[in-house]
Protein backbone atom coordinates (compact mmCIF):
# COMPACT_ATOMS: atom_id res chain seq x y z
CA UNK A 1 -17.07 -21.57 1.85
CA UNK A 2 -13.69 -20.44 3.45
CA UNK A 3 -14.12 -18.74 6.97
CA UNK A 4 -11.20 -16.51 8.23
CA UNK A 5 -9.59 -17.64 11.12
CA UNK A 6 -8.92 -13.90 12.41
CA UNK A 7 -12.32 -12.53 12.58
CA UNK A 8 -14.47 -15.74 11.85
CA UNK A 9 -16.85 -14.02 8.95
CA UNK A 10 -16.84 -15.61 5.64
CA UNK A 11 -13.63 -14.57 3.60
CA UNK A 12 -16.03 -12.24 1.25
CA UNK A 13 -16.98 -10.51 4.55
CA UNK A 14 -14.34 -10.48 6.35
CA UNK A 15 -13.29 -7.10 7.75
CA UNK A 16 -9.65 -7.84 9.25
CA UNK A 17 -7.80 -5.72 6.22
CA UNK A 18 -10.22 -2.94 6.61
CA UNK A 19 -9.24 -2.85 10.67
CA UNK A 20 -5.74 -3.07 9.70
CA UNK A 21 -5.55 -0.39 7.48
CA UNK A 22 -7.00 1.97 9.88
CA UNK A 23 -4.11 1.48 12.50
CA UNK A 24 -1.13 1.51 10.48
CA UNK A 25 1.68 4.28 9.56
CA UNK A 26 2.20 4.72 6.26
CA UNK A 27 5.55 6.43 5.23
CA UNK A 28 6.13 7.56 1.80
CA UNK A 29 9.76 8.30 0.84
CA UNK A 30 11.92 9.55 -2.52
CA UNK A 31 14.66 7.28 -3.39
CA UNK A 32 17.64 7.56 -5.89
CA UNK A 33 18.94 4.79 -7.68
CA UNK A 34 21.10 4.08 -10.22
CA UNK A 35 21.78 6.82 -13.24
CA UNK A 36 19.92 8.97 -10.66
CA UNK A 37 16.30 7.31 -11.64
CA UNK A 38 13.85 8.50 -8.51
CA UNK A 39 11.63 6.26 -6.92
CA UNK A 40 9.15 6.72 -4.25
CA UNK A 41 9.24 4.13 -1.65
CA UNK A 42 5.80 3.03 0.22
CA UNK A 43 7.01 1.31 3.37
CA UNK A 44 4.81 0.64 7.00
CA UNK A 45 2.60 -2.12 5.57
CA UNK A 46 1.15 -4.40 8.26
CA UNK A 47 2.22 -8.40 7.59
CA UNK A 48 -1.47 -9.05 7.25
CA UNK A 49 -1.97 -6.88 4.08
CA UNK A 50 -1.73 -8.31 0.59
CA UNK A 51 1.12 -5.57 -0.14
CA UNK A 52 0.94 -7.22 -4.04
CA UNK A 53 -2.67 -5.83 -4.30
CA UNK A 54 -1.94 -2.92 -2.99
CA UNK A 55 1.06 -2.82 -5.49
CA UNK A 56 -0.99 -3.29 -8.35
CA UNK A 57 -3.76 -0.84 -7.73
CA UNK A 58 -1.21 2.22 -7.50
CA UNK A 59 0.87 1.39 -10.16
CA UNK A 60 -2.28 1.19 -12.19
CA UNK A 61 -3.98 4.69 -11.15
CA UNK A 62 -0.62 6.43 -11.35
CA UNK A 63 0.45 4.63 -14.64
CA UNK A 64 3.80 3.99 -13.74
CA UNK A 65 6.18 0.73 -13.25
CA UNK A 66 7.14 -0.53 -9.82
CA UNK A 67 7.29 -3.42 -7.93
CA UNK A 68 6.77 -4.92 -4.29
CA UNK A 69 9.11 -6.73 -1.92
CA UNK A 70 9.79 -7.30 1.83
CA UNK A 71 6.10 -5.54 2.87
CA UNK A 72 7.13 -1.79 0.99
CA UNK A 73 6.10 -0.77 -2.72
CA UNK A 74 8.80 0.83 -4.83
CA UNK A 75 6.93 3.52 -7.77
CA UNK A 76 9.01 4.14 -10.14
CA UNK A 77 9.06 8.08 -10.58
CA UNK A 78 8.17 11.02 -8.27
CA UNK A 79 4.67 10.48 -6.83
CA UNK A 80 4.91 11.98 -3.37
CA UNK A 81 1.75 14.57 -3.99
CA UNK A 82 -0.68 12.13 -5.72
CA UNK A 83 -0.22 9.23 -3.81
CA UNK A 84 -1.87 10.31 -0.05
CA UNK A 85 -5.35 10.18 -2.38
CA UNK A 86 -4.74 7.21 -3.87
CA UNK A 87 -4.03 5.31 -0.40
CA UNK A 88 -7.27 7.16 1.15
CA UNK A 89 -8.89 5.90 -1.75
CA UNK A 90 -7.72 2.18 -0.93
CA UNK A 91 -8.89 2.53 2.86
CA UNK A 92 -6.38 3.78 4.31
CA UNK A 93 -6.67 6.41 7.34
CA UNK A 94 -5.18 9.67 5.73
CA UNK A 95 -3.98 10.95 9.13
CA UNK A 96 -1.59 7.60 9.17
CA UNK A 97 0.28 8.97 6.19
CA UNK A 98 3.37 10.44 6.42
């Protein structure tokens, strides 16, 4: 049984991405790129967070393509109004959004 060396619970209990979530600033941002394609641009992710997972879960509630590097999320497609739920949804504090 792995024990995490943050907050010492076993890893199935262990609360330290739940903390982290709660003190964070999220900003969510449109983007242009090439041929004028939008994108909207999840950045404000703590080092500690499994950004991948996070990745995966939006692109699969907002059915859209998208990908994750250097601790930000990149949606392909205007999302700006649905996503706020979505992050709630995932544990995040709603007032950290931007």
């Amino acid at each position: 049984m792995e024990i995490c060396p943050k907050c010492g619970l076993p890893m199935q209990a262990c609360v330290c991405e739940q903390i982290t979530k709660g003190s964070q600033r999220i900003k969510v941002t449109l983007d242009k790129k090439r041929y004028g394609k939008i994108v909207t641009v999840v950045t404000g992710f703590d080092s500690s967070i499994d950004v991948q997972k996070i990745a995966k879960s939006l692109k699969n509630e907002l059915a859209c393509g998208g990908t994750s590097k250097n601790n930000e999320v990149e949606l392909q497609g205007d999302h700006s109004k649905k996503i706020r739920a979505i992050l709630v949804k995932l544990g995040f504090n709603e007032e950290s959004i931007d």
